[in-house]
N, C-alpha and C. Protein backbone atom coordinates (compact mmCIF):
# COMPACT_ATOMS: atom_id res chain seq x y z
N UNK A 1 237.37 147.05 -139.69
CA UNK A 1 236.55 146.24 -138.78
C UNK A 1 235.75 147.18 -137.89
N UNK A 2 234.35 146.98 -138.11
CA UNK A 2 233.54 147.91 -137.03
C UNK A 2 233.22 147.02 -136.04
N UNK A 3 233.35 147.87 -134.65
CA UNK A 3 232.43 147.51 -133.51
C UNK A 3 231.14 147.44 -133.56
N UNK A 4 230.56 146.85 -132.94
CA UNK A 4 228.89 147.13 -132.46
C UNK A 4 228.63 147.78 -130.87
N UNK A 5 227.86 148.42 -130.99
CA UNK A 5 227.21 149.19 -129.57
C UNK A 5 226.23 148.25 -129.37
N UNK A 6 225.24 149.36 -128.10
CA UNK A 6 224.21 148.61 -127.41
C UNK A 6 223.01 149.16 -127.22
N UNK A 7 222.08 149.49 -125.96
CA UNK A 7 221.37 149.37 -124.76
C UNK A 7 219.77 149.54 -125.60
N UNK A 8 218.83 149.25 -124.18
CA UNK A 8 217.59 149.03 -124.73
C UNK A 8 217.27 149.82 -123.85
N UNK A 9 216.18 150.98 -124.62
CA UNK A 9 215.04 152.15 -124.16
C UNK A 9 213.71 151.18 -124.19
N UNK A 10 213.10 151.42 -123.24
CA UNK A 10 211.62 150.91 -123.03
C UNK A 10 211.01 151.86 -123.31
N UNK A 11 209.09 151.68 -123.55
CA UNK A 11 208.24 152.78 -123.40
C UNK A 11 207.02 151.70 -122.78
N UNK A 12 206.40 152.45 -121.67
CA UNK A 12 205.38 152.00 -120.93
C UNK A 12 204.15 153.10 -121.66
N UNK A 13 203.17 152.32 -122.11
CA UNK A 13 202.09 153.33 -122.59
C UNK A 13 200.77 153.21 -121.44
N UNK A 14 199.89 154.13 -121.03
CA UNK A 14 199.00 154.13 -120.08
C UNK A 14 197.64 153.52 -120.25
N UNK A 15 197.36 153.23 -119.58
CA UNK A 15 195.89 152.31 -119.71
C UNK A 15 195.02 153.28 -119.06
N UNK A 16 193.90 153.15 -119.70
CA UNK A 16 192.25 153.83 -119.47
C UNK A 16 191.37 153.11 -118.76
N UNK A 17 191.04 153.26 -117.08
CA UNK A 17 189.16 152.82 -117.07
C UNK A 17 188.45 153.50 -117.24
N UNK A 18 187.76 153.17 -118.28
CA UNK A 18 186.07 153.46 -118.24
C UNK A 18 184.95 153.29 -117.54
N UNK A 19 184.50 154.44 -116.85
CA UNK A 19 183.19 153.58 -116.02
C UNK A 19 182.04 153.40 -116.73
N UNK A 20 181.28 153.03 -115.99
CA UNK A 20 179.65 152.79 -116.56
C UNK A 20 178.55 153.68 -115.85
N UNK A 21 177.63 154.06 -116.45
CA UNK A 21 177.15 155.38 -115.72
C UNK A 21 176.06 154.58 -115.35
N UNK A 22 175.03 154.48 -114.86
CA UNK A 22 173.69 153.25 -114.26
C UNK A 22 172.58 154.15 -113.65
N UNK A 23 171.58 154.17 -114.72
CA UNK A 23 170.77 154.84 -114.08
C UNK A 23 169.34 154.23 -113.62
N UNK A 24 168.76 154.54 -112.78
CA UNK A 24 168.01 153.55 -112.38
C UNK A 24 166.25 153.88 -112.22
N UNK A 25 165.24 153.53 -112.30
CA UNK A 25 163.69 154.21 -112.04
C UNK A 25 162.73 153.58 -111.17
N UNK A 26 162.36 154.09 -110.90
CA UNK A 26 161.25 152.86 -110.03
C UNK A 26 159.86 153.23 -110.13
N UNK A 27 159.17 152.19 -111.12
CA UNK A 27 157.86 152.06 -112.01
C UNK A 27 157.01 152.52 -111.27
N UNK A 28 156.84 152.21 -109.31
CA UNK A 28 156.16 152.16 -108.81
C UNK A 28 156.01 153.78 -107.98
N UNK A 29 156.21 154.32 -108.53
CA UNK A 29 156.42 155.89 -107.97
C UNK A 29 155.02 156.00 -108.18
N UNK A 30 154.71 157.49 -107.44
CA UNK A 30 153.32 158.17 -107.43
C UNK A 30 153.68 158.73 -108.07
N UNK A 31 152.66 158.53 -109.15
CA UNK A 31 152.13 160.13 -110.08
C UNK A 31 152.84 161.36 -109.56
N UNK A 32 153.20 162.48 -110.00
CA UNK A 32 153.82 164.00 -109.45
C UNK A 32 154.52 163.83 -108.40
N UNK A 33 155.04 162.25 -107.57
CA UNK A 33 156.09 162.17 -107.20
C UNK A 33 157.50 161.99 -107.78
N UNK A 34 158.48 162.78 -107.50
CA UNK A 34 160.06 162.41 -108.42
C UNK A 34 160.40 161.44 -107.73
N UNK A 35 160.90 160.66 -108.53
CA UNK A 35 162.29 159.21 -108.28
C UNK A 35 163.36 159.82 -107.34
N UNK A 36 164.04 159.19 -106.27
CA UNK A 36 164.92 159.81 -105.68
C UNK A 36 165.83 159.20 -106.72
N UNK A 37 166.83 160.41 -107.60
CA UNK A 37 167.72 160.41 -108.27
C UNK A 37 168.84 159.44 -108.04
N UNK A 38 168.98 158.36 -108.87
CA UNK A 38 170.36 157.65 -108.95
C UNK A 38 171.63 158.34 -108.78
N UNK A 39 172.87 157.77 -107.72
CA UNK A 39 174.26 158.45 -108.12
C UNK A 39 174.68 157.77 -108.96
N UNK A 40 175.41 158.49 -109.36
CA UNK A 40 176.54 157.96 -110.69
C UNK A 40 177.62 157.51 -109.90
N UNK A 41 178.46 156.33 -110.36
CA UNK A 41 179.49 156.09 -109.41
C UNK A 41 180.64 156.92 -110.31
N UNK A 42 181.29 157.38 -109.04
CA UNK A 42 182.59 158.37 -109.61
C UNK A 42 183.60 157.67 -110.55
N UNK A 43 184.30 158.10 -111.55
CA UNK A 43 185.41 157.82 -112.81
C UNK A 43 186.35 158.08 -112.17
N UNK A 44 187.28 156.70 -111.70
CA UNK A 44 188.21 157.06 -111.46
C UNK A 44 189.38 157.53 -112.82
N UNK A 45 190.22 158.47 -112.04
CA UNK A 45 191.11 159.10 -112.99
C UNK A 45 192.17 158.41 -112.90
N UNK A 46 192.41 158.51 -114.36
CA UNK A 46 193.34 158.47 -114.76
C UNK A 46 194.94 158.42 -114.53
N UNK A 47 195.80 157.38 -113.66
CA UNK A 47 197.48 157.86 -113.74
C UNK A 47 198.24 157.48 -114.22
N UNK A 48 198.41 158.15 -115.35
CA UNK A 48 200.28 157.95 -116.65
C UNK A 48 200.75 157.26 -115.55
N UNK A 49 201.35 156.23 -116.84
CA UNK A 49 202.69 155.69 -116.48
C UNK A 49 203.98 156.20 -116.80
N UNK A 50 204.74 156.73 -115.91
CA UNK A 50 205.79 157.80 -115.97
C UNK A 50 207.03 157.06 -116.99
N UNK A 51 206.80 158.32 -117.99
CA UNK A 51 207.69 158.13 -118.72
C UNK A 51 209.52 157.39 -118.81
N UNK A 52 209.91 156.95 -119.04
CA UNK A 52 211.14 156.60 -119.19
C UNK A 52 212.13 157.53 -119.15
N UNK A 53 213.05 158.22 -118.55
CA UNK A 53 214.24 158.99 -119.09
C UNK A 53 215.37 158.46 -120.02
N UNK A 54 215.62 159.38 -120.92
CA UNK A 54 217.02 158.87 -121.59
C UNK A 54 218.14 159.02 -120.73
N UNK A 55 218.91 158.05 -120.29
CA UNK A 55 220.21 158.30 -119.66
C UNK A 55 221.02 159.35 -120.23
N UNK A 56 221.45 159.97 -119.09
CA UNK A 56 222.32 161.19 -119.34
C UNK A 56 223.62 161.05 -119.86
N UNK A 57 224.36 161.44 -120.80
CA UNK A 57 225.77 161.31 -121.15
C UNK A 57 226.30 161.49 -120.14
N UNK A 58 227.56 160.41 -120.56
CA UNK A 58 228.57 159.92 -119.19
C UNK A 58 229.84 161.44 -118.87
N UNK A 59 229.66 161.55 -118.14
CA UNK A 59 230.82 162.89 -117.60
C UNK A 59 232.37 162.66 -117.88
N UNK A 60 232.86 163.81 -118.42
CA UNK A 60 234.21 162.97 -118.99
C UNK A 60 235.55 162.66 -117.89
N UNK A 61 235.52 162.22 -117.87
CA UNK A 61 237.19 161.72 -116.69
C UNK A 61 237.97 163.11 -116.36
N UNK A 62 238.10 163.30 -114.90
CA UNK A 62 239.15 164.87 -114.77
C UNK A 62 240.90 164.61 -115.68
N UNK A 63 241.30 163.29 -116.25
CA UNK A 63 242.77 163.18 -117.00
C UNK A 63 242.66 163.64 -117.99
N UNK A 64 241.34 163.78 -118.49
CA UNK A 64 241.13 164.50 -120.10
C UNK A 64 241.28 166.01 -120.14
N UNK A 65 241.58 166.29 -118.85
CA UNK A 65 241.81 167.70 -118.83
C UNK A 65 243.39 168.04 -119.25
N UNK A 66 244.68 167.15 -119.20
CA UNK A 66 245.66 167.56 -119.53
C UNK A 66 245.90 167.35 -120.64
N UNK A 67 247.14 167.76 -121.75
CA UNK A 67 247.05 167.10 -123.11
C UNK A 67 248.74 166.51 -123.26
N UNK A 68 248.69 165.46 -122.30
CA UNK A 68 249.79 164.53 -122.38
C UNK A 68 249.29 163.11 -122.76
N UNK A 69 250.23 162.17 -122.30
CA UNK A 69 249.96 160.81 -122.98
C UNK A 69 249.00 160.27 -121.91
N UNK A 70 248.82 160.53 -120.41
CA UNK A 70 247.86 160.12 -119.54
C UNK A 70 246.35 161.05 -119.95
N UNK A 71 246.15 162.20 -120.57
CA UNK A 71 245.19 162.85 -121.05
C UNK A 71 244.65 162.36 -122.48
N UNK A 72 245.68 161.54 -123.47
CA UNK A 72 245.78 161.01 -124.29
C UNK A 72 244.60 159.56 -124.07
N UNK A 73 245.88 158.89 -123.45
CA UNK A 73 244.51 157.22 -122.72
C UNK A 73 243.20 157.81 -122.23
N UNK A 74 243.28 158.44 -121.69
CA UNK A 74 241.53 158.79 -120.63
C UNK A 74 240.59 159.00 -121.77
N UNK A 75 240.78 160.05 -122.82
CA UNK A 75 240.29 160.54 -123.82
C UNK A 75 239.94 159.42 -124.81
N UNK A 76 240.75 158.51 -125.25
CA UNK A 76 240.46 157.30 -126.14
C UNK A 76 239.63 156.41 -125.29
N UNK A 77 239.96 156.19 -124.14
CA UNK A 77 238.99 155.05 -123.24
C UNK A 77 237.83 155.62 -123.25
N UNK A 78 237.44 156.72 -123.19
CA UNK A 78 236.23 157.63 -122.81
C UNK A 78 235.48 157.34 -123.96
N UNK A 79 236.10 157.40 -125.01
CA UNK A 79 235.56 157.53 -126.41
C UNK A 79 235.40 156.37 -126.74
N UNK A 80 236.23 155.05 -126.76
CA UNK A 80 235.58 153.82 -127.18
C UNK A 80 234.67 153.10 -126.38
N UNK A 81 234.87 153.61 -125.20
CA UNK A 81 234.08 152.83 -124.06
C UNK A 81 232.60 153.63 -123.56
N UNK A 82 233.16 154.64 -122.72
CA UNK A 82 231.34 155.23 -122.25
C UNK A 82 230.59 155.92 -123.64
N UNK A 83 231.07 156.82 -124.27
CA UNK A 83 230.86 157.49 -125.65
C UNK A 83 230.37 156.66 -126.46
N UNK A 84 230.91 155.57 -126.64
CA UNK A 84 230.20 154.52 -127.63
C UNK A 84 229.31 153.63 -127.22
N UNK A 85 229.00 153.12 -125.79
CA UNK A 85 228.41 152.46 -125.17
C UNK A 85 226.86 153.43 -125.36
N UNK A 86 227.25 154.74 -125.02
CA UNK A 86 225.81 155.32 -124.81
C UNK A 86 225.33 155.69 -125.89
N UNK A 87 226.20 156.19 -127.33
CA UNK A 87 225.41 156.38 -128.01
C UNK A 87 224.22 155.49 -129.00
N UNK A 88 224.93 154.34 -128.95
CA UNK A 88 224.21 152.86 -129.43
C UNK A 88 223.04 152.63 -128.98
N UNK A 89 223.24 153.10 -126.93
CA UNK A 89 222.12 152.63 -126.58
C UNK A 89 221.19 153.77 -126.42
N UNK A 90 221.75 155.12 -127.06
CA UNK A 90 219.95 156.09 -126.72
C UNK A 90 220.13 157.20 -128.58
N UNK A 91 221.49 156.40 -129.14
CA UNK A 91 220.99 157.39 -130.52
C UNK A 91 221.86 158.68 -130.37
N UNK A 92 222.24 158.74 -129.32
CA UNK A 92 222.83 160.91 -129.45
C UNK A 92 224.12 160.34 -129.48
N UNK A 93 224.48 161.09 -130.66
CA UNK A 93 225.92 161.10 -131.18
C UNK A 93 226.72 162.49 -130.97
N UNK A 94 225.59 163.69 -130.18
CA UNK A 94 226.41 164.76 -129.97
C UNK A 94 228.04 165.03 -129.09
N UNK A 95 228.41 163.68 -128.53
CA UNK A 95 229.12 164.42 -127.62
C UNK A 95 230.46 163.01 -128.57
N UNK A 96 229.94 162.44 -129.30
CA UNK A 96 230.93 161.31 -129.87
C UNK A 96 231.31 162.57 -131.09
N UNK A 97 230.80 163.23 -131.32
CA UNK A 97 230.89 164.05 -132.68
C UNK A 97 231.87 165.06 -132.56
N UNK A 98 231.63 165.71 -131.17
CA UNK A 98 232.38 166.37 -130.54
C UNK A 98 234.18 166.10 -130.72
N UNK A 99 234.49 164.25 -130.35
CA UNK A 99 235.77 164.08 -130.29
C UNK A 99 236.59 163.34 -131.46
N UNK A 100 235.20 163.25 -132.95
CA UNK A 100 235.55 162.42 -133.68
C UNK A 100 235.99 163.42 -134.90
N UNK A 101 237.13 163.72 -135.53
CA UNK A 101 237.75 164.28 -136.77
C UNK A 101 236.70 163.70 -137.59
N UNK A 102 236.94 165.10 -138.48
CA UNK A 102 235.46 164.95 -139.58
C UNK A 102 236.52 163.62 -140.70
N UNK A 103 238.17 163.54 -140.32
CA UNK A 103 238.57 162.69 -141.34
C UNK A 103 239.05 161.46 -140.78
N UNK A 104 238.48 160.82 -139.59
CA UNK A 104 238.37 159.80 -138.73
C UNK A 104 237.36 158.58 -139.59
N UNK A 105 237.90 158.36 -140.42
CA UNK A 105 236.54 157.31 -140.69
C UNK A 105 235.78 155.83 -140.76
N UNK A 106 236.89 155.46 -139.51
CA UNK A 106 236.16 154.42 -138.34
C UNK A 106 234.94 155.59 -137.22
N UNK A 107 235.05 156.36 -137.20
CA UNK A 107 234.52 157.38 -136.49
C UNK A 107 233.19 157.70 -137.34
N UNK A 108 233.38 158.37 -138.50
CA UNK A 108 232.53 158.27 -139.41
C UNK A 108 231.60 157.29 -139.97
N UNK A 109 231.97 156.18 -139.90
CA UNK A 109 231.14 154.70 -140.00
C UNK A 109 230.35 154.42 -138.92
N UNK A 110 230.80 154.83 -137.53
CA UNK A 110 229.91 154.28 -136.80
C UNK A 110 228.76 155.27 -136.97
N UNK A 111 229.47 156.71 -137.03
CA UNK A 111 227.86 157.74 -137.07
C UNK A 111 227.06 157.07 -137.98
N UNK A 112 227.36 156.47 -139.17
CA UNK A 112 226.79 156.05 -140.27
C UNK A 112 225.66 154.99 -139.73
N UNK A 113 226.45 154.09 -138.87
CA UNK A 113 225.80 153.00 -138.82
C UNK A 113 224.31 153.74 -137.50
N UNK A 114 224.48 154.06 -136.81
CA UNK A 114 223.95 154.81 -135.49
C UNK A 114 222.78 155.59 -136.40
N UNK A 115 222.76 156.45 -136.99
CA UNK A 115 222.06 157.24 -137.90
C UNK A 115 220.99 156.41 -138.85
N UNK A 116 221.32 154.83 -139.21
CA UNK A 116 221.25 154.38 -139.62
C UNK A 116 220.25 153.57 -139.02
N UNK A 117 220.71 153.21 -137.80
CA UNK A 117 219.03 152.44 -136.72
C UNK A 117 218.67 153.43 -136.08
N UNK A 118 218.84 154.88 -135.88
CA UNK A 118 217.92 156.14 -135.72
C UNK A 118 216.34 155.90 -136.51
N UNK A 119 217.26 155.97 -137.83
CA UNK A 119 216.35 155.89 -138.89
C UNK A 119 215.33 154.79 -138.31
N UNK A 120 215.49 153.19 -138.60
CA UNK A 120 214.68 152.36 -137.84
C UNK A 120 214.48 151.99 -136.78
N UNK A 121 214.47 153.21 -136.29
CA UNK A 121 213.85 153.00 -134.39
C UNK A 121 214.64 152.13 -134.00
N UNK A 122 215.67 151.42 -133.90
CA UNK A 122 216.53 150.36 -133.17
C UNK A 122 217.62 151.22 -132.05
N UNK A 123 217.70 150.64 -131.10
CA UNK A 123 218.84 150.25 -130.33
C UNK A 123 219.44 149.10 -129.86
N UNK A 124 220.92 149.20 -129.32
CA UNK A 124 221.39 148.44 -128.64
C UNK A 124 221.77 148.08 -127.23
N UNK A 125 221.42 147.18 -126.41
CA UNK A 125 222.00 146.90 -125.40
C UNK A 125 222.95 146.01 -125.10
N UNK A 126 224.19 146.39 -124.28
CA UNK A 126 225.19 145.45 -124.02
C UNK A 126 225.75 145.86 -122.74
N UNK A 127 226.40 144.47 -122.27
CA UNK A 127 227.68 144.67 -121.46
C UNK A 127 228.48 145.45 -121.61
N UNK A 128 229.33 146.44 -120.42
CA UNK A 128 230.00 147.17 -120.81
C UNK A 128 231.39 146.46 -121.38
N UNK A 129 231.97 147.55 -122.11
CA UNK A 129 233.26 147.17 -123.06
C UNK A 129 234.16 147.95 -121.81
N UNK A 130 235.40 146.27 -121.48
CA UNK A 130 236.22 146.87 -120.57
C UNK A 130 237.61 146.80 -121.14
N UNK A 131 238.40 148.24 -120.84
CA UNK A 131 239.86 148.45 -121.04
C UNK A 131 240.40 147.37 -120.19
N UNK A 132 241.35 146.27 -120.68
CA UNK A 132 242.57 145.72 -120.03
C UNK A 132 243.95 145.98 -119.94
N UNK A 133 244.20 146.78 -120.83
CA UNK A 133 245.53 147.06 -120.97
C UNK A 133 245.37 148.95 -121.45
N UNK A 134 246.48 149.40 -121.11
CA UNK A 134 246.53 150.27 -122.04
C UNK A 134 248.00 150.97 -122.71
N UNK A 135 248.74 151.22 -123.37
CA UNK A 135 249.91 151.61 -123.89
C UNK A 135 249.59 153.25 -124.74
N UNK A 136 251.07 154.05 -124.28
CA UNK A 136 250.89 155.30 -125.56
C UNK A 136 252.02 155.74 -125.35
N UNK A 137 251.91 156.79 -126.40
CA UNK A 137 253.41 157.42 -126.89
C UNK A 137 253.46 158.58 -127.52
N UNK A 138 254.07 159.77 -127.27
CA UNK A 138 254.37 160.79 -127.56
C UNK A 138 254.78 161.38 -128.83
N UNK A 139 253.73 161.64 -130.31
CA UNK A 139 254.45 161.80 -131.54
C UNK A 139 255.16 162.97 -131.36
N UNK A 140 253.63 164.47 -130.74
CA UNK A 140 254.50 165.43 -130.92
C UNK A 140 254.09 165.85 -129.43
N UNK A 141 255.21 166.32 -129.07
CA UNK A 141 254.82 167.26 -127.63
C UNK A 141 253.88 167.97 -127.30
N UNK A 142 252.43 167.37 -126.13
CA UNK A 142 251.83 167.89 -126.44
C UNK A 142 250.30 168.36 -127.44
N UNK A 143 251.08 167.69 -128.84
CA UNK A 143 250.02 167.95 -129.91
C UNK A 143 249.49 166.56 -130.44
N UNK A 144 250.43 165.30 -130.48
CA UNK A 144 250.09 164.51 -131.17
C UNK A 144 250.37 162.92 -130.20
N UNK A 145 249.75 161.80 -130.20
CA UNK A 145 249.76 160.89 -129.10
C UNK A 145 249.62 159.89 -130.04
N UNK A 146 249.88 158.72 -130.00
CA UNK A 146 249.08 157.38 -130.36
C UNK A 146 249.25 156.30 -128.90
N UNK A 147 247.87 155.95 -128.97
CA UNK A 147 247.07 154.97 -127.92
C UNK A 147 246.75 153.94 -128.47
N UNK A 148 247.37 152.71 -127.58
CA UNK A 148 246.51 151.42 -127.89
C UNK A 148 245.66 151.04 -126.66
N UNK A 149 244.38 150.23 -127.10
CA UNK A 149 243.75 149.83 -125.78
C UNK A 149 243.74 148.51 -126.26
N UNK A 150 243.52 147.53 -125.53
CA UNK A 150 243.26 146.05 -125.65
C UNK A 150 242.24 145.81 -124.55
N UNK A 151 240.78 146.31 -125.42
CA UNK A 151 239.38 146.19 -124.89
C UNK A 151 238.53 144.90 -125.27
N UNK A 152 237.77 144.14 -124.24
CA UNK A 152 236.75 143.21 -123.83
C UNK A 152 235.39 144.03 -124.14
N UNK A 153 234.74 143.71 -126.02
CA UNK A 153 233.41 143.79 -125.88
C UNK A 153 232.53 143.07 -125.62
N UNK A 154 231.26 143.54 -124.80
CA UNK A 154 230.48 142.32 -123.95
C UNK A 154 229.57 142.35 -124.90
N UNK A 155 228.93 141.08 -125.08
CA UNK A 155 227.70 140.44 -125.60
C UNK A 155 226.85 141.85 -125.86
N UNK A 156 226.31 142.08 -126.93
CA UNK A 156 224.96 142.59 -127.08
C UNK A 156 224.05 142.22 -127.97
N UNK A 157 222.49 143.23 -127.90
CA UNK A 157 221.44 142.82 -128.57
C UNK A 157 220.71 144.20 -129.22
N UNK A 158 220.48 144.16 -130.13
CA UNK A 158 219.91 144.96 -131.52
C UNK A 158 218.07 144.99 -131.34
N UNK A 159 217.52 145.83 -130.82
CA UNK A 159 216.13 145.60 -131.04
C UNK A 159 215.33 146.70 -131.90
N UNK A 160 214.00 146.06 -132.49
CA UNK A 160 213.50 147.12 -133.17
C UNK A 160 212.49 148.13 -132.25
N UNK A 161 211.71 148.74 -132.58
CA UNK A 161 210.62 149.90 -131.46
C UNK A 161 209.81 148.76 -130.83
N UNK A 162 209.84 147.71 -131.43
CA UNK A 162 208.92 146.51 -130.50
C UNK A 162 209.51 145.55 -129.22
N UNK A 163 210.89 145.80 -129.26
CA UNK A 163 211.10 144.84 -128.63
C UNK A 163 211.86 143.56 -129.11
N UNK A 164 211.46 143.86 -130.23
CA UNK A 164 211.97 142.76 -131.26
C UNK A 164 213.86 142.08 -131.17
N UNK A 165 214.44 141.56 -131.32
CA UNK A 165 215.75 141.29 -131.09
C UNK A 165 215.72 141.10 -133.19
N UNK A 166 216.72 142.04 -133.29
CA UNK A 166 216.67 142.26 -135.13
C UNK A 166 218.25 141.61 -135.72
N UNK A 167 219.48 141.57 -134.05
CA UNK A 167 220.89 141.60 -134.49
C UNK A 167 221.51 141.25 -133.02
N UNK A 168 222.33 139.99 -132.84
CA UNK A 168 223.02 140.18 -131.65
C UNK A 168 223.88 139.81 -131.82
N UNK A 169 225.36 139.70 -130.99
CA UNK A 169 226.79 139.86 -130.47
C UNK A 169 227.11 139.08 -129.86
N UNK A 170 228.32 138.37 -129.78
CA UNK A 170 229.00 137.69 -128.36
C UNK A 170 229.85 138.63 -128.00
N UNK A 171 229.82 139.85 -129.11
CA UNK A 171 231.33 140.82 -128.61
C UNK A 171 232.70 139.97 -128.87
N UNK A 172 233.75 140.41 -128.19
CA UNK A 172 234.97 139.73 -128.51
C UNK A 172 236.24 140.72 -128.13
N UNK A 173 237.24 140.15 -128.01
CA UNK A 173 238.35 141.21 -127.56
C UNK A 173 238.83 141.46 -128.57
N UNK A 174 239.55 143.78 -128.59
CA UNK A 174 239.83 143.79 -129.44
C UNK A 174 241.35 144.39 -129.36
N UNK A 175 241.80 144.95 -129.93
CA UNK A 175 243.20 146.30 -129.97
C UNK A 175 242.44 147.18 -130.68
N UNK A 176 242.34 148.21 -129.82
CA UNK A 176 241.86 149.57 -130.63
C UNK A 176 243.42 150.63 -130.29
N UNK A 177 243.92 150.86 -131.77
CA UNK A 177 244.41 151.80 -132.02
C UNK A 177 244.24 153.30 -132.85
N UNK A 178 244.69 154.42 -131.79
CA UNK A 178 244.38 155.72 -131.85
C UNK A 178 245.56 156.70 -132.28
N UNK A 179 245.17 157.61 -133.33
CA UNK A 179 246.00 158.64 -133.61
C UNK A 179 244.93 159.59 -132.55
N UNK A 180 246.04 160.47 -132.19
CA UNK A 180 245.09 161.53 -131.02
C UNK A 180 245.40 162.93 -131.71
N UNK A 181 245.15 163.37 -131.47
CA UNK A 181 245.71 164.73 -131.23
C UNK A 181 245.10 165.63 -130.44
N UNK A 182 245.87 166.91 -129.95
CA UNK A 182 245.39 167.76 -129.21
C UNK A 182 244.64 169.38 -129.62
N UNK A 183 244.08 169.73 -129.70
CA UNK A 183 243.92 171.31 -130.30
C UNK A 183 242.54 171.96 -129.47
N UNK A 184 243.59 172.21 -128.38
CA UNK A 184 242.37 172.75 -127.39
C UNK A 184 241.35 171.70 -126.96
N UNK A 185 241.15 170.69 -127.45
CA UNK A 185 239.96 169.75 -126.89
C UNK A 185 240.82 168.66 -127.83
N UNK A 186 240.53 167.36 -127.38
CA UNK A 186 240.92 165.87 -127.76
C UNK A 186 240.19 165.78 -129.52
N UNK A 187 240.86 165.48 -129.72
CA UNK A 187 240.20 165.10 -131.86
C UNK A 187 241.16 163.29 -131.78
N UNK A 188 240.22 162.69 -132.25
CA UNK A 188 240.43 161.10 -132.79
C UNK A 188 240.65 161.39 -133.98
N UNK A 189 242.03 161.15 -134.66
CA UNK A 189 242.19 161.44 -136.03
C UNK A 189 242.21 160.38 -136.70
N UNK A 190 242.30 159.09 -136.22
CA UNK A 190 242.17 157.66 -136.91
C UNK A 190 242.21 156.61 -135.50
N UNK A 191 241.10 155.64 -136.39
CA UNK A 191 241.05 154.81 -134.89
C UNK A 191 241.01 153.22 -135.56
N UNK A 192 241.47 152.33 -135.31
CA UNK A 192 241.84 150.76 -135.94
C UNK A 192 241.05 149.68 -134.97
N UNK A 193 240.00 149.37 -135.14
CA UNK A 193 239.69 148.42 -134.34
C UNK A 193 240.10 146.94 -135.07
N UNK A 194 241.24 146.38 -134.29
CA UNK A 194 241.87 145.10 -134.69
C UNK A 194 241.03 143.67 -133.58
N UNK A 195 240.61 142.86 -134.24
CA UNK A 195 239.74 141.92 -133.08
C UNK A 195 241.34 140.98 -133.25
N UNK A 196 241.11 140.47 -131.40
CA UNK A 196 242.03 139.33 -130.99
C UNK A 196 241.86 138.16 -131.27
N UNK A 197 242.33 137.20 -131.85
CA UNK A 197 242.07 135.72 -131.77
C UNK A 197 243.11 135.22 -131.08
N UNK A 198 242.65 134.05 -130.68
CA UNK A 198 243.90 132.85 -129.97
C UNK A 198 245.29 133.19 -130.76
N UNK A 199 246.28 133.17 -130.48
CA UNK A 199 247.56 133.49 -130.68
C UNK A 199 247.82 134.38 -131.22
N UNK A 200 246.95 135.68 -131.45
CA UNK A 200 247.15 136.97 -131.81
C UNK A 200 247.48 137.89 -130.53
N UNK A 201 248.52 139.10 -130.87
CA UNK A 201 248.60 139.95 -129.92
C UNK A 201 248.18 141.23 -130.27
């Protein structure tokens, strides 16, 4: 079961006036007298409309600094929640790539999918996806963790470079379960996104 991401990049493009230059004579001049010369009215210039910035990747939580089961949760929340939120909505998968095992492949699918509306200029915007719960447990001391979250994804919308709405979401609650591990920096070695229904836990 894949998630969907989000957010929407705008682009404001700049508009041009043109003036009109007007020149003017007067028939009734003397012979070897000159016309007092017409002004030109001044062109006004030109001011861009200031570009858009891409939002900056989200800063990672100071708990991701230890590699216990509280360094464990921060690291998975980080990763299903701000990590995935932003890359949907601006395309950079560098810092999701960073925490995703090359043999993660719920991890691997989403690059797929992301890479995938790269390709057709699309993004997504949504509500953020909020952690309600969280549970974990100690495989190996240290090296190995499994995390569950029981996350609220919010509504989103799919657009093309126009504006266009191409794909949208009500979202839905899910259980995301995580193999972790530790090796000097956080690695997602398998990740389960299970959606909740009415009398499911």
């Amino acid at each position: 079961m894949q998630m969907r991401g989000r957010r929407l990049t705008l682009s404001l493009a700049a508009v041009l006036g043109i003036g009109l230059m007007l020149v003017g004579c007067d028939d009734e001049a003397t012979p070897g007298q000159p016309s007092a010369p017409s002004a030109s009215p001044a062109v006004p210039t030109p001011i861009p409309s200031p570009t858009p910035e891409a939002p900056l990747p989200p800063a990672r939580p100071e708990a991701m600094a230890t590699n216990d089961e509280a360094g464990a949760v921060a690291a998975a929340q980080f990763f299903m929640t701000e990590l995935y939120d932003h890359m949907f909505a601006t395309g950079d998968v560098a810092d999701w790539s960073v925490l995703a095992d090359d043999g993660c492949n719920f991890c691997n699918s989403v690059l797929t999918l992301v890479d995938e509306m790269n390709a057709a200029k699309q993004t997504e915007t949504s509500e953020p996806t909020v952690v309600i719960s969280s549970e974990s447990s100690t495989l190996v001391d240290g090296t190995r963790f499994a995390v569950t979250l029981v996350a609220q994804q919010g509504a989103s919308r799919r657009v093309d470079s126009t504006g266009t709405t191409v794909e949208s979401s009500d979202g839905g609650l899910y259980s995301l379960n995580f193999a972790v591990a530790w090796v000097g920096d956080w690695s997602m070695l398998a990740v389960d996104a299970v959606p909740i229904t009415d009398g499911s836990s």
